[in-house]
PDB file of N, CA and C in Angstrom:
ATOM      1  N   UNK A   1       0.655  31.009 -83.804  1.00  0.00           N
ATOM      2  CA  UNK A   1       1.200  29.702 -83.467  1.00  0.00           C
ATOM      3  C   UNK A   1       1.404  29.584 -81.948  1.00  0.00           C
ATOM      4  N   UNK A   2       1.690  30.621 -81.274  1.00  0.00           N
ATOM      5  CA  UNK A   2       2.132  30.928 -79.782  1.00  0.00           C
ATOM      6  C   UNK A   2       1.090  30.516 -79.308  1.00  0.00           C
ATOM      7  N   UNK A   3       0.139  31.314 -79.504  1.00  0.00           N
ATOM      8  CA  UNK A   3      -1.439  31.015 -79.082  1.00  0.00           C
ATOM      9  C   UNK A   3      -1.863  29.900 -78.917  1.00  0.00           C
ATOM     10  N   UNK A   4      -2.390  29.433 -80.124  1.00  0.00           N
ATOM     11  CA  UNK A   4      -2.645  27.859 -80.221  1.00  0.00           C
ATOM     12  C   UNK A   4      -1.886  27.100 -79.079  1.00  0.00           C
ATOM     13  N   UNK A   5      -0.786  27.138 -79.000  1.00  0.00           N
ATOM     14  CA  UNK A   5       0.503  26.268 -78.043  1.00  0.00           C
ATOM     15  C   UNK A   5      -0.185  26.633 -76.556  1.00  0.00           C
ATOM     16  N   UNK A   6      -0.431  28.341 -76.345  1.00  0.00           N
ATOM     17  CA  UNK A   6      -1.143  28.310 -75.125  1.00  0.00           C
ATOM     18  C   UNK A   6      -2.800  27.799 -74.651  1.00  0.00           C
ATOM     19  N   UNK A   7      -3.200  28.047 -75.451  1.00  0.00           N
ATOM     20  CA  UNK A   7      -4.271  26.958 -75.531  1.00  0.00           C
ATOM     21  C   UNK A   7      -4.250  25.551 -75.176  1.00  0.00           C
ATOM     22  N   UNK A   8      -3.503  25.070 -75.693  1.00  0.00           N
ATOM     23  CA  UNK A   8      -3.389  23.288 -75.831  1.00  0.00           C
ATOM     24  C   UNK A   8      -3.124  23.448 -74.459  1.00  0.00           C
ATOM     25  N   UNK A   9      -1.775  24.136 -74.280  1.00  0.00           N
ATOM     26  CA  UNK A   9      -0.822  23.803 -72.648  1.00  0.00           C
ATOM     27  C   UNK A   9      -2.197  23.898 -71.778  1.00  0.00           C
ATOM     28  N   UNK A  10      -2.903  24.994 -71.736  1.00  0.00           N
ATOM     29  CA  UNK A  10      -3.961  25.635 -70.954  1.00  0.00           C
ATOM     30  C   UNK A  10      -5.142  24.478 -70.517  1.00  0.00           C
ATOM     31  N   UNK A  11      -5.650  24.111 -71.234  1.00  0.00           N
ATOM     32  CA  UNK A  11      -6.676  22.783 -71.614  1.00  0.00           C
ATOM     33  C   UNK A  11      -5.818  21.429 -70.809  1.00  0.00           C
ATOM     34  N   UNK A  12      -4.550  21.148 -71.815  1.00  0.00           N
ATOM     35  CA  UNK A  12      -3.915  19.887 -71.012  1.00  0.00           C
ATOM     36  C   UNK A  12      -3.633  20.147 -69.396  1.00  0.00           C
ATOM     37  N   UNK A  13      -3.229  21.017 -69.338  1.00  0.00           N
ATOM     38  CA  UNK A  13      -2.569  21.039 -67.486  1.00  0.00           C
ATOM     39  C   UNK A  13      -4.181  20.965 -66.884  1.00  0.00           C
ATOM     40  N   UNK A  14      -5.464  21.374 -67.126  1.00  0.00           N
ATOM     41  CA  UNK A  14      -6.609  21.643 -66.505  1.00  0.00           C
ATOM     42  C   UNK A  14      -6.719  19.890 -66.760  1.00  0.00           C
ATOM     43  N   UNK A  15      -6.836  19.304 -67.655  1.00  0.00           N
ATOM     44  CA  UNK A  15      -7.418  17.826 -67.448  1.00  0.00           C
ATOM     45  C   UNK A  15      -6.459  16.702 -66.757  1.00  0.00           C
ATOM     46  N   UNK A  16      -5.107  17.305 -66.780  1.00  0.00           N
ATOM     47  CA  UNK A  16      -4.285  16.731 -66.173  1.00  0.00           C
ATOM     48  C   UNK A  16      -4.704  16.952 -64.648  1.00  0.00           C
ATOM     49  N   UNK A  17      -4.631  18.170 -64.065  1.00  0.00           N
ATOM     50  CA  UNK A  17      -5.267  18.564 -62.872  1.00  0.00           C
ATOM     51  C   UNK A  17      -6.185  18.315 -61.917  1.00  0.00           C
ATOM     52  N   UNK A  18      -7.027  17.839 -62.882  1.00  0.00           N
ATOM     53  CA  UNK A  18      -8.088  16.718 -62.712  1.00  0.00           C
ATOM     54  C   UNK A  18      -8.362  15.490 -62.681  1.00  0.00           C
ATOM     55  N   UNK A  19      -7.336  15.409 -63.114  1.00  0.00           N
ATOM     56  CA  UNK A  19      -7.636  13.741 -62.910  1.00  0.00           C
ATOM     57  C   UNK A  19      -6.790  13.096 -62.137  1.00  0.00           C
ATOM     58  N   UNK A  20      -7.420  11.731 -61.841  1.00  0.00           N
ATOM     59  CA  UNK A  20      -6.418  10.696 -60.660  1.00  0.00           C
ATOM     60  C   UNK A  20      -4.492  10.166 -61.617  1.00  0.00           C
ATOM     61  N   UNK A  21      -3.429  10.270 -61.041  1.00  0.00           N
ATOM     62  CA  UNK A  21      -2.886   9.679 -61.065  1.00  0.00           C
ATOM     63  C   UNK A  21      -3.320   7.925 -61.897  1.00  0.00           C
ATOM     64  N   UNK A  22      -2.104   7.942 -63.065  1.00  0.00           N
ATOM     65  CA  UNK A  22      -2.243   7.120 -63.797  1.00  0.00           C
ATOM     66  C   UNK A  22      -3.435   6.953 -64.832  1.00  0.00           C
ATOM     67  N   UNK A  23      -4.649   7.167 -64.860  1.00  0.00           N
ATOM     68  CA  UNK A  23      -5.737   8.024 -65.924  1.00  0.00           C
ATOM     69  C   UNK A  23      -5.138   8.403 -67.314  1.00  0.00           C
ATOM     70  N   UNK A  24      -5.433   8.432 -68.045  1.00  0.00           N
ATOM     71  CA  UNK A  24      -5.266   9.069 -69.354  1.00  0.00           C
ATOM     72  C   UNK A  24      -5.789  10.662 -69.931  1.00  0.00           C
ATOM     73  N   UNK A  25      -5.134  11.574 -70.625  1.00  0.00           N
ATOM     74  CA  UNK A  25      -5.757  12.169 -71.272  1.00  0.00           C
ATOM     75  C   UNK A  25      -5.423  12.191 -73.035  1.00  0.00           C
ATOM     76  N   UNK A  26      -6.227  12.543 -73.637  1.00  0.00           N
ATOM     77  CA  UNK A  26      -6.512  12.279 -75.036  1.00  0.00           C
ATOM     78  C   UNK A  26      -6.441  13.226 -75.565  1.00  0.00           C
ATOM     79  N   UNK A  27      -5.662  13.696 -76.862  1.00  0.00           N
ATOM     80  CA  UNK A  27      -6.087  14.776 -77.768  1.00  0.00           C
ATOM     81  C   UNK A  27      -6.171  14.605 -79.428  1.00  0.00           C
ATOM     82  N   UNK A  28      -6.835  14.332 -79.702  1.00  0.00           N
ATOM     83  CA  UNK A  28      -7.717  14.120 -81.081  1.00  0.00           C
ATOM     84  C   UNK A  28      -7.809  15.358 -82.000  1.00  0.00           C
ATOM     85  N   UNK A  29      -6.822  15.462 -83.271  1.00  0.00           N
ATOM     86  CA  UNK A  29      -6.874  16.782 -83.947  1.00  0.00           C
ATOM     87  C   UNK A  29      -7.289  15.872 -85.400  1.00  0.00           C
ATOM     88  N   UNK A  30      -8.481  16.966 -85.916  1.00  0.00           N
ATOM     89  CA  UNK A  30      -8.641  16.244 -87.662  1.00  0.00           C
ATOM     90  C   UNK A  30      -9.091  17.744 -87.977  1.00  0.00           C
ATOM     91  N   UNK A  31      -8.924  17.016 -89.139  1.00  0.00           N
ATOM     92  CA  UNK A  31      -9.989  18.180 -90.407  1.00  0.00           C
ATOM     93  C   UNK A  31     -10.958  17.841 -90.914  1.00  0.00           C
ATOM     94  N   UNK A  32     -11.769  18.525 -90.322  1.00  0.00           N
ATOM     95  CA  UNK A  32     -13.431  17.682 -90.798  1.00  0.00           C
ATOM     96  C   UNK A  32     -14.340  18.829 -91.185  1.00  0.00           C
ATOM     97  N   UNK A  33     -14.760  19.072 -92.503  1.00  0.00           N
ATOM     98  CA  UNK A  33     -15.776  19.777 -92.847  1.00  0.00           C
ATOM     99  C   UNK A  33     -15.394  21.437 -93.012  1.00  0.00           C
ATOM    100  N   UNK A  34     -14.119  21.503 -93.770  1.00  0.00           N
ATOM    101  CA  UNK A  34     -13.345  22.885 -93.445  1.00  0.00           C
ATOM    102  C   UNK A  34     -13.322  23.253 -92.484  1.00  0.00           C
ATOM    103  N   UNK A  35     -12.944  22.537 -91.260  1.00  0.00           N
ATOM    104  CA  UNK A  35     -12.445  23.246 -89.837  1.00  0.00           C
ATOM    105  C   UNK A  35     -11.687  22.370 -89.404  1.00  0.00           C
ATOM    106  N   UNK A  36     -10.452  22.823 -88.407  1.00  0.00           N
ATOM    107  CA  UNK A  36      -9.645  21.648 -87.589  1.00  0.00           C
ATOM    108  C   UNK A  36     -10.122  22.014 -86.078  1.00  0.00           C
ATOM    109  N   UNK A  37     -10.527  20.550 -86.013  1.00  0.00           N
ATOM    110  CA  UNK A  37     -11.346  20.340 -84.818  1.00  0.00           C
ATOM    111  C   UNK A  37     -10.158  19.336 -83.914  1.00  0.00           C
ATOM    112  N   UNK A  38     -10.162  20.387 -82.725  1.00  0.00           N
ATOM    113  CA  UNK A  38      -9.316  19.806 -81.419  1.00  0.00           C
ATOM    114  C   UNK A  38     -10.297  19.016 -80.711  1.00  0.00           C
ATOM    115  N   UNK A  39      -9.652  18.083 -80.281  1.00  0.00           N
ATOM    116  CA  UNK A  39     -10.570  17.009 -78.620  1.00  0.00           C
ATOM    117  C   UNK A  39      -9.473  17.145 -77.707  1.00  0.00           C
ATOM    118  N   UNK A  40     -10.027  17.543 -76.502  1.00  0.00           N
ATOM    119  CA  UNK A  40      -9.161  17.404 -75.067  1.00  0.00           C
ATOM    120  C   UNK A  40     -10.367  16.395 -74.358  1.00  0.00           C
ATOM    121  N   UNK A  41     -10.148  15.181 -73.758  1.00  0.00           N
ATOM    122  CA  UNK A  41     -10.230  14.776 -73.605  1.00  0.00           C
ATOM    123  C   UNK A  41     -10.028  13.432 -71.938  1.00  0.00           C
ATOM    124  N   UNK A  42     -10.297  13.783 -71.086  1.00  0.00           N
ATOM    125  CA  UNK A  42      -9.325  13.367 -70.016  1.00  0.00           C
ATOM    126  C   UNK A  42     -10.642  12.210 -69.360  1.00  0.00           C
ATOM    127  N   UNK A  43     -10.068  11.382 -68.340  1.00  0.00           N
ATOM    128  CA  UNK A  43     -10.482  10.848 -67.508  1.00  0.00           C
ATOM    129  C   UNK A  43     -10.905  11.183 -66.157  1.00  0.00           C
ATOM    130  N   UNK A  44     -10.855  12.609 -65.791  1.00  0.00           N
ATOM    131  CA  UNK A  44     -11.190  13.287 -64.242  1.00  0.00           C
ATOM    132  C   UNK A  44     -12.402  13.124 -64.180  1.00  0.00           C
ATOM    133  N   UNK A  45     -12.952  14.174 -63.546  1.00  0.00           N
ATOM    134  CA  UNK A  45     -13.977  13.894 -62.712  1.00  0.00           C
ATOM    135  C   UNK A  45     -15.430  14.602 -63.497  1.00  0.00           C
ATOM    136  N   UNK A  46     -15.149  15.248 -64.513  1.00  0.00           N
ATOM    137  CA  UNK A  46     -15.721  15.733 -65.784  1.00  0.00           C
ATOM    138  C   UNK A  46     -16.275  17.384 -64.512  1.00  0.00           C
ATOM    139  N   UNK A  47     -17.410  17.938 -65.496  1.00  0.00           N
ATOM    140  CA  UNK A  47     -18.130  18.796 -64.892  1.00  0.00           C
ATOM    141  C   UNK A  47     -19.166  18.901 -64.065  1.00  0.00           C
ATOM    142  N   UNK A  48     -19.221  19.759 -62.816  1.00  0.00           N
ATOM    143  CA  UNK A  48     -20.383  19.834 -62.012  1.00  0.00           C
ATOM    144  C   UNK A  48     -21.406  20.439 -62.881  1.00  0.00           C
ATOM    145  N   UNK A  49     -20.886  21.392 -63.051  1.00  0.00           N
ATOM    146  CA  UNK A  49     -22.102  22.634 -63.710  1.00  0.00           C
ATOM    147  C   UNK A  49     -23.259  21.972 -64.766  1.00  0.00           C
ATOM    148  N   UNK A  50     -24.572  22.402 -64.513  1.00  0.00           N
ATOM    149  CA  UNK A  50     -25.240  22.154 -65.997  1.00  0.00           C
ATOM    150  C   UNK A  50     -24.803  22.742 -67.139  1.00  0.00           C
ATOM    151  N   UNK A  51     -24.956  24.206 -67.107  1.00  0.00           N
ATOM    152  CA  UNK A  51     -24.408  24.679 -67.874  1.00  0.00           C
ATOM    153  C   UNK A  51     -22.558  24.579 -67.785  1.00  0.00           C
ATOM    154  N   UNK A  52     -22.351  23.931 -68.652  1.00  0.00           N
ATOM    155  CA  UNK A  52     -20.594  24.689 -69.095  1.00  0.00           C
ATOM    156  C   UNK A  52     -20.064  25.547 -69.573  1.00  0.00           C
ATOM    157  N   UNK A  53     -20.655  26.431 -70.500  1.00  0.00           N
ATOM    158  CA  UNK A  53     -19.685  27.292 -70.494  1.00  0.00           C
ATOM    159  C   UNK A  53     -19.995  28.365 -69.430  1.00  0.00           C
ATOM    160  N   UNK A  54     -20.246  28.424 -68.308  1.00  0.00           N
ATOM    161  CA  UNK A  54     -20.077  28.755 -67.052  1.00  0.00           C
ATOM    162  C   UNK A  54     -18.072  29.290 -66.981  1.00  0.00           C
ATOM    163  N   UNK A  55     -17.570  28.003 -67.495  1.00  0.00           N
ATOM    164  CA  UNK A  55     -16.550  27.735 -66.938  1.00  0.00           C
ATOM    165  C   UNK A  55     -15.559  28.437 -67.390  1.00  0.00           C
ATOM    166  N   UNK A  56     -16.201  29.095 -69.086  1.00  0.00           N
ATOM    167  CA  UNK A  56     -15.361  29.963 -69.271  1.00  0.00           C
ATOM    168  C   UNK A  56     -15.615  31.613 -68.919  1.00  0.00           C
ATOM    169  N   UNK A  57     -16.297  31.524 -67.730  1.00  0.00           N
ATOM    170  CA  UNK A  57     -16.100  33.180 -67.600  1.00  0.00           C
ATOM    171  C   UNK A  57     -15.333  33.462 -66.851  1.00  0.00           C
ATOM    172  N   UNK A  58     -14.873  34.840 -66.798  1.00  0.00           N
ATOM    173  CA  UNK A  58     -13.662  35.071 -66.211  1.00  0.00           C
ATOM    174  C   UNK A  58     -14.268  35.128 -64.736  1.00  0.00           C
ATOM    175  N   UNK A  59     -12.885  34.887 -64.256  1.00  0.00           N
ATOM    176  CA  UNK A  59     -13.255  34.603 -62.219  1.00  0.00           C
ATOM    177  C   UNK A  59     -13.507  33.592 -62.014  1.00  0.00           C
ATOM    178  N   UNK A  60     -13.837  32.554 -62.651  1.00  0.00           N
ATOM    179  CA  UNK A  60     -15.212  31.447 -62.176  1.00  0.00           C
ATOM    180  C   UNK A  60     -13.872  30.401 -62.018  1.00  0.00           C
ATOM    181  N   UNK A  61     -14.423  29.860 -61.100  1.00  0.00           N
ATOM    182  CA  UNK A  61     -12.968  28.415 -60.551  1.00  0.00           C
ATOM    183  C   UNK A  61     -14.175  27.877 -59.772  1.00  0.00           C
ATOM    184  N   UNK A  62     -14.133  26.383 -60.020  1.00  0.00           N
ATOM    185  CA  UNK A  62     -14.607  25.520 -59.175  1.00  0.00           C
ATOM    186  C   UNK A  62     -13.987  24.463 -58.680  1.00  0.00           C
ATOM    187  N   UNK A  63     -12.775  24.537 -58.191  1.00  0.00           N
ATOM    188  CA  UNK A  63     -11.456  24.120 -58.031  1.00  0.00           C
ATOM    189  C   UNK A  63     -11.817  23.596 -56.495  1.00  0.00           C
ATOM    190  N   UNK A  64     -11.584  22.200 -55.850  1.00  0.00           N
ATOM    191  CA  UNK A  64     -11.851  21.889 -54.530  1.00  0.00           C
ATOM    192  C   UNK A  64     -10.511  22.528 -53.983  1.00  0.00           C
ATOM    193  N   UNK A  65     -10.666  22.971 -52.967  1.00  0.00           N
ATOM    194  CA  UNK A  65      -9.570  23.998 -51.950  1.00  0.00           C
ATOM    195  C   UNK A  65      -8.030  23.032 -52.082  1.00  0.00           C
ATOM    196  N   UNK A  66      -8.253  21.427 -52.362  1.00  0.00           N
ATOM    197  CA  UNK A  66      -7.084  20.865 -52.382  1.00  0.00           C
ATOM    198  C   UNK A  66      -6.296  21.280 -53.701  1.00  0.00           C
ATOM    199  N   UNK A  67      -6.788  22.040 -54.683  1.00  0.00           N
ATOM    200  CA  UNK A  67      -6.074  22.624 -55.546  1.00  0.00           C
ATOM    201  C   UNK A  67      -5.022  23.879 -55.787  1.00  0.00           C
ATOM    202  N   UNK A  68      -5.398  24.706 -54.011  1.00  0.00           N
ATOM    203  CA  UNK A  68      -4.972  25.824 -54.038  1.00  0.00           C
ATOM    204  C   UNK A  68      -5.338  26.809 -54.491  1.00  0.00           C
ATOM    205  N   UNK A  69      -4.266  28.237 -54.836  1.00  0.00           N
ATOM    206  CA  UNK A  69      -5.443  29.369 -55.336  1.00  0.00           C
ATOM    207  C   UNK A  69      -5.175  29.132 -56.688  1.00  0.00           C
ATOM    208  N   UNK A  70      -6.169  29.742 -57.267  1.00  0.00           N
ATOM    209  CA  UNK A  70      -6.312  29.824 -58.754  1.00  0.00           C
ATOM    210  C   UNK A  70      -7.013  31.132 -58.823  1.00  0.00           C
ATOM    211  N   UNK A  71      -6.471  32.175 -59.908  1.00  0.00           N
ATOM    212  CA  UNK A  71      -7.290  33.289 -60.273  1.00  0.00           C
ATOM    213  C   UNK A  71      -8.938  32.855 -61.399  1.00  0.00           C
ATOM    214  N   UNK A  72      -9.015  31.769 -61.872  1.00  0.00           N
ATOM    215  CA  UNK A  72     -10.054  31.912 -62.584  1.00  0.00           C
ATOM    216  C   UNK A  72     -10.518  32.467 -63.888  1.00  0.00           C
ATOM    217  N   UNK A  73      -9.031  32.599 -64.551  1.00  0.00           N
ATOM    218  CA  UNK A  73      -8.825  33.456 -65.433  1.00  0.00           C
ATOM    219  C   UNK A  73      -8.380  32.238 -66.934  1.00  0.00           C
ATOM    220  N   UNK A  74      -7.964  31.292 -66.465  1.00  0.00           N
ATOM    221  CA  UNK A  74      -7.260  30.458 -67.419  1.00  0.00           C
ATOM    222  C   UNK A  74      -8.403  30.212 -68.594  1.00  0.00           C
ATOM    223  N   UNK A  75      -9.418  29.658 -68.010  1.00  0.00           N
ATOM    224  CA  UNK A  75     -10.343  28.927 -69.360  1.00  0.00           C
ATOM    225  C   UNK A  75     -10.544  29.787 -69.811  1.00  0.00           C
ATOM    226  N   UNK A  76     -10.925  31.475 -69.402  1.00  0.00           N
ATOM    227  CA  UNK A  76     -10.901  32.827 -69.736  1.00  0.00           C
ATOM    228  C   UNK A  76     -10.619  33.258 -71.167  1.00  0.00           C
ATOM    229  N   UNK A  77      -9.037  32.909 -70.937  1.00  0.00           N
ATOM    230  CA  UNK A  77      -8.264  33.193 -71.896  1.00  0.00           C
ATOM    231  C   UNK A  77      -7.921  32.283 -72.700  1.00  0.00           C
ATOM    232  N   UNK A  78      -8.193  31.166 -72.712  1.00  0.00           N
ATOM    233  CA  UNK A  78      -8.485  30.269 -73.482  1.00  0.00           C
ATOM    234  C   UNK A  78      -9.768  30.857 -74.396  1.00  0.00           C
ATOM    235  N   UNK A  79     -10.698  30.793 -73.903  1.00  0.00           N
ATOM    236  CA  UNK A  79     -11.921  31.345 -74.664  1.00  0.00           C
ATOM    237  C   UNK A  79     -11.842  32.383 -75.718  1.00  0.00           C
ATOM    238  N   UNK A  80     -10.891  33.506 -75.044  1.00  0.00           N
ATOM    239  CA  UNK A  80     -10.818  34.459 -76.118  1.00  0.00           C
ATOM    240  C   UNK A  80      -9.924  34.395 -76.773  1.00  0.00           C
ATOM    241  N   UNK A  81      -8.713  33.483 -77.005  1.00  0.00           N
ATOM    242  CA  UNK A  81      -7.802  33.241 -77.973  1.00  0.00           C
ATOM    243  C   UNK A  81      -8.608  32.742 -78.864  1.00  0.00           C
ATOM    244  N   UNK A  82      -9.466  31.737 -78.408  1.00  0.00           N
ATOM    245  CA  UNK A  82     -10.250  30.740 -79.245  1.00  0.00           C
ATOM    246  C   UNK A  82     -11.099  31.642 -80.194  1.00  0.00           C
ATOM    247  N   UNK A  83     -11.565  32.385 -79.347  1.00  0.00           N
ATOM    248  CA  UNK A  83     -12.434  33.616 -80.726  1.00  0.00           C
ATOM    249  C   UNK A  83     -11.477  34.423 -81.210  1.00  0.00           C
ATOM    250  N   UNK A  84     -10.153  34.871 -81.150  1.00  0.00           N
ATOM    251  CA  UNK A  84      -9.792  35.644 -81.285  1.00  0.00           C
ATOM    252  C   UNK A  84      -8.755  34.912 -83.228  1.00  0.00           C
ATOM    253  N   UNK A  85      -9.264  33.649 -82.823  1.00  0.00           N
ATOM    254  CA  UNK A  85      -8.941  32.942 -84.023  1.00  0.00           C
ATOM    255  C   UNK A  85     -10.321  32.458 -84.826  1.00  0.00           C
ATOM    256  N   UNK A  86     -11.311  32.762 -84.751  1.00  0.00           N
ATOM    257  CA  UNK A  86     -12.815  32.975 -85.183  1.00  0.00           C
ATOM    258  C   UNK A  86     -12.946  31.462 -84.976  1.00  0.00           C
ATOM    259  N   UNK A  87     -12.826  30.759 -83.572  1.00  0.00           N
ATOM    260  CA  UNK A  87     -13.091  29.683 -83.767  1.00  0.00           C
ATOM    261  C   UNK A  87     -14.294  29.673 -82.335  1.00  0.00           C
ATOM    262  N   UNK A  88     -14.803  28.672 -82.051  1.00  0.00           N
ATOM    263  CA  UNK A  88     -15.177  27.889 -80.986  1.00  0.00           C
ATOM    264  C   UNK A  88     -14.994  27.039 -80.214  1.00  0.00           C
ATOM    265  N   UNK A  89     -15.038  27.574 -78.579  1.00  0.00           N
ATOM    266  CA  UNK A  89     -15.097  26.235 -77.934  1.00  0.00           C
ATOM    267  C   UNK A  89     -16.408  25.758 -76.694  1.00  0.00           C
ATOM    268  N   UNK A  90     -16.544  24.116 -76.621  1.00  0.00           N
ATOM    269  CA  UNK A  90     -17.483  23.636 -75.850  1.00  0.00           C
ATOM    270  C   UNK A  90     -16.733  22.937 -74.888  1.00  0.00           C
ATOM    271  N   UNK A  91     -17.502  23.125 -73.867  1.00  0.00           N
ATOM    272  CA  UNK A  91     -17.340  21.709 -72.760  1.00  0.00           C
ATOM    273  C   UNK A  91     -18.617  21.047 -72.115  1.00  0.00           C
ATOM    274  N   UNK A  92     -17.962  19.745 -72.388  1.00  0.00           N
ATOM    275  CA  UNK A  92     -19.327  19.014 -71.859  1.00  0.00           C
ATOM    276  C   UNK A  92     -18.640  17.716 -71.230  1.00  0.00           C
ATOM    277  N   UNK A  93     -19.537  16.909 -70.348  1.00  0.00           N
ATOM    278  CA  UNK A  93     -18.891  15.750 -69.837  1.00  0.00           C
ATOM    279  C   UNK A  93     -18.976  14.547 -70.921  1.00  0.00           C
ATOM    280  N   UNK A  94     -18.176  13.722 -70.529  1.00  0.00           N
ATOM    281  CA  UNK A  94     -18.165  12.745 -71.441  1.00  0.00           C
ATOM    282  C   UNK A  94     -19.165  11.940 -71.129  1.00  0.00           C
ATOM    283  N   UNK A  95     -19.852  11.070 -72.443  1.00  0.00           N
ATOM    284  CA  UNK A  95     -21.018  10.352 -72.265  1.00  0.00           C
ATOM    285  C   UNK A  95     -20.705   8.411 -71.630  1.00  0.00           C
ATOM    286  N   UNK A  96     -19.354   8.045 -72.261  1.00  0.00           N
ATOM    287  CA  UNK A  96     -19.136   7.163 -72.466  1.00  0.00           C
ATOM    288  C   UNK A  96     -18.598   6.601 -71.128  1.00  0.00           C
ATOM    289  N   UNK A  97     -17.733   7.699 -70.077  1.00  0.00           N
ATOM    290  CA  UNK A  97     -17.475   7.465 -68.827  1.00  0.00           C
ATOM    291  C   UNK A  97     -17.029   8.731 -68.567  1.00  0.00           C
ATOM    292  N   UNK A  98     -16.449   8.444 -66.949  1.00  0.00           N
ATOM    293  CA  UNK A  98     -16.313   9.438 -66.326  1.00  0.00           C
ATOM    294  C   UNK A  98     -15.562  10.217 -66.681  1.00  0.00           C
ATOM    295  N   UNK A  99     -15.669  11.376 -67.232  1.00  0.00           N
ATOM    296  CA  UNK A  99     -14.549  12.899 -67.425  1.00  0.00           C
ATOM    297  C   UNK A  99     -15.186  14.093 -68.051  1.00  0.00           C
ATOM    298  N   UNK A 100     -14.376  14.661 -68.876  1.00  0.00           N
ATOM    299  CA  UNK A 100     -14.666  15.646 -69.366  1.00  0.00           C
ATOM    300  C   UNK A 100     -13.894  15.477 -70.946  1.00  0.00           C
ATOM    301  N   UNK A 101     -14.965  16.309 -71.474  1.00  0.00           N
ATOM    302  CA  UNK A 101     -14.426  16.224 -73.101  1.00  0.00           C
ATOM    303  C   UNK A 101     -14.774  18.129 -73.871  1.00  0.00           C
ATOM    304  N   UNK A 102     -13.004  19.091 -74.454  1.00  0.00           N
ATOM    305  CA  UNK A 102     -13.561  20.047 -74.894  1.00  0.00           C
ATOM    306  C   UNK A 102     -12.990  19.795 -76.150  1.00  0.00           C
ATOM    307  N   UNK A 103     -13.909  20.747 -77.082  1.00  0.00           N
ATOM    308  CA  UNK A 103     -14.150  20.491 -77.925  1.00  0.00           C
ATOM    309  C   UNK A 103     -13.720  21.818 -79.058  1.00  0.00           C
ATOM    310  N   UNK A 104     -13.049  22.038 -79.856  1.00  0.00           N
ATOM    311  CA  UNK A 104     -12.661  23.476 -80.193  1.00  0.00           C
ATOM    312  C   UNK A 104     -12.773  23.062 -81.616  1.00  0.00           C
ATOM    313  N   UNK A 105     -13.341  24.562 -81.987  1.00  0.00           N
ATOM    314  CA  UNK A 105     -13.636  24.367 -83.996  1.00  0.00           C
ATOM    315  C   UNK A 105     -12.337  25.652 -84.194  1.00  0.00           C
ATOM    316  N   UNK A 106     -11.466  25.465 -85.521  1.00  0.00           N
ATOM    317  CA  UNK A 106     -11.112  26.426 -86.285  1.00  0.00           C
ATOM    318  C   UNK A 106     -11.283  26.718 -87.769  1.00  0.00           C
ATOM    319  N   UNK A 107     -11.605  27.432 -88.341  1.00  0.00           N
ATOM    320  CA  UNK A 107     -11.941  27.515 -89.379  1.00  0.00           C
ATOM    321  C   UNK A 107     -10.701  27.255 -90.536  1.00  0.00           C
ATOM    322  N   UNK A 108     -10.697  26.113 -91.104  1.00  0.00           N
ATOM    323  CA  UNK A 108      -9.554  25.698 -91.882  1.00  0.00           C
ATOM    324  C   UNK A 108      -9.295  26.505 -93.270  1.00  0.00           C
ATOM    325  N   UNK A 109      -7.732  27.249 -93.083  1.00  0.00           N
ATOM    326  CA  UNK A 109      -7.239  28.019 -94.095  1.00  0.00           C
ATOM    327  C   UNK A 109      -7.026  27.371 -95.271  1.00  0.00           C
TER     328      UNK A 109
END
């Protein structure tokens, strides 16, 4: 349960982080298809990278210097909680407008 909680926090403060003042972020939880599927969801500036999951390796920050330091470790550990609950996660930009949208499967008990 701890986990999960660090996860969410982990994900929300990153799209919060990102984005402009006054913006929205979104989180969308269902059960669809025996799994509960999370949406994080924000209005920032979405992803540079082609590839995304880039973003979850450890070290990797692509953080503009106005963010300060960051170890690079957060989506990290996000990632491996996320497997460490046999689930999955994606990131990709959003299609509909500008941001970012992740996307996490758990396998429903």
């Amino acid at each position: 349960e701890n986990r999960i909680e660090q996860i969410i926090a982990n994900l929300l403060d990153n799209s919060i982080s990102f984005s402009k003042d006054g913006s929205n972020v979104f989180v969308n939880v269902s059960n669809e298809k025996n799994q509960i599927l999370i949406k994080i969801i924000d209005e920032g500036q979405g992803f540079k990278e082609k590839d995304t999951s880039r973003i979850f390796n450890r070290f990797y920050s692509n953080r503009p210097e106005k963010f300060g330091e960051h170890s690079g470790l957060g989506l990290n550990i996000v990632k491996n909680l996320v497997n460490l609950h046999d689930g999955e996660i994606v990131a990709s930009n959003r299609l509909d407008k500008e941001g970012a949208l992740i996307e996490i499967k758990f396998p429903s008990v």
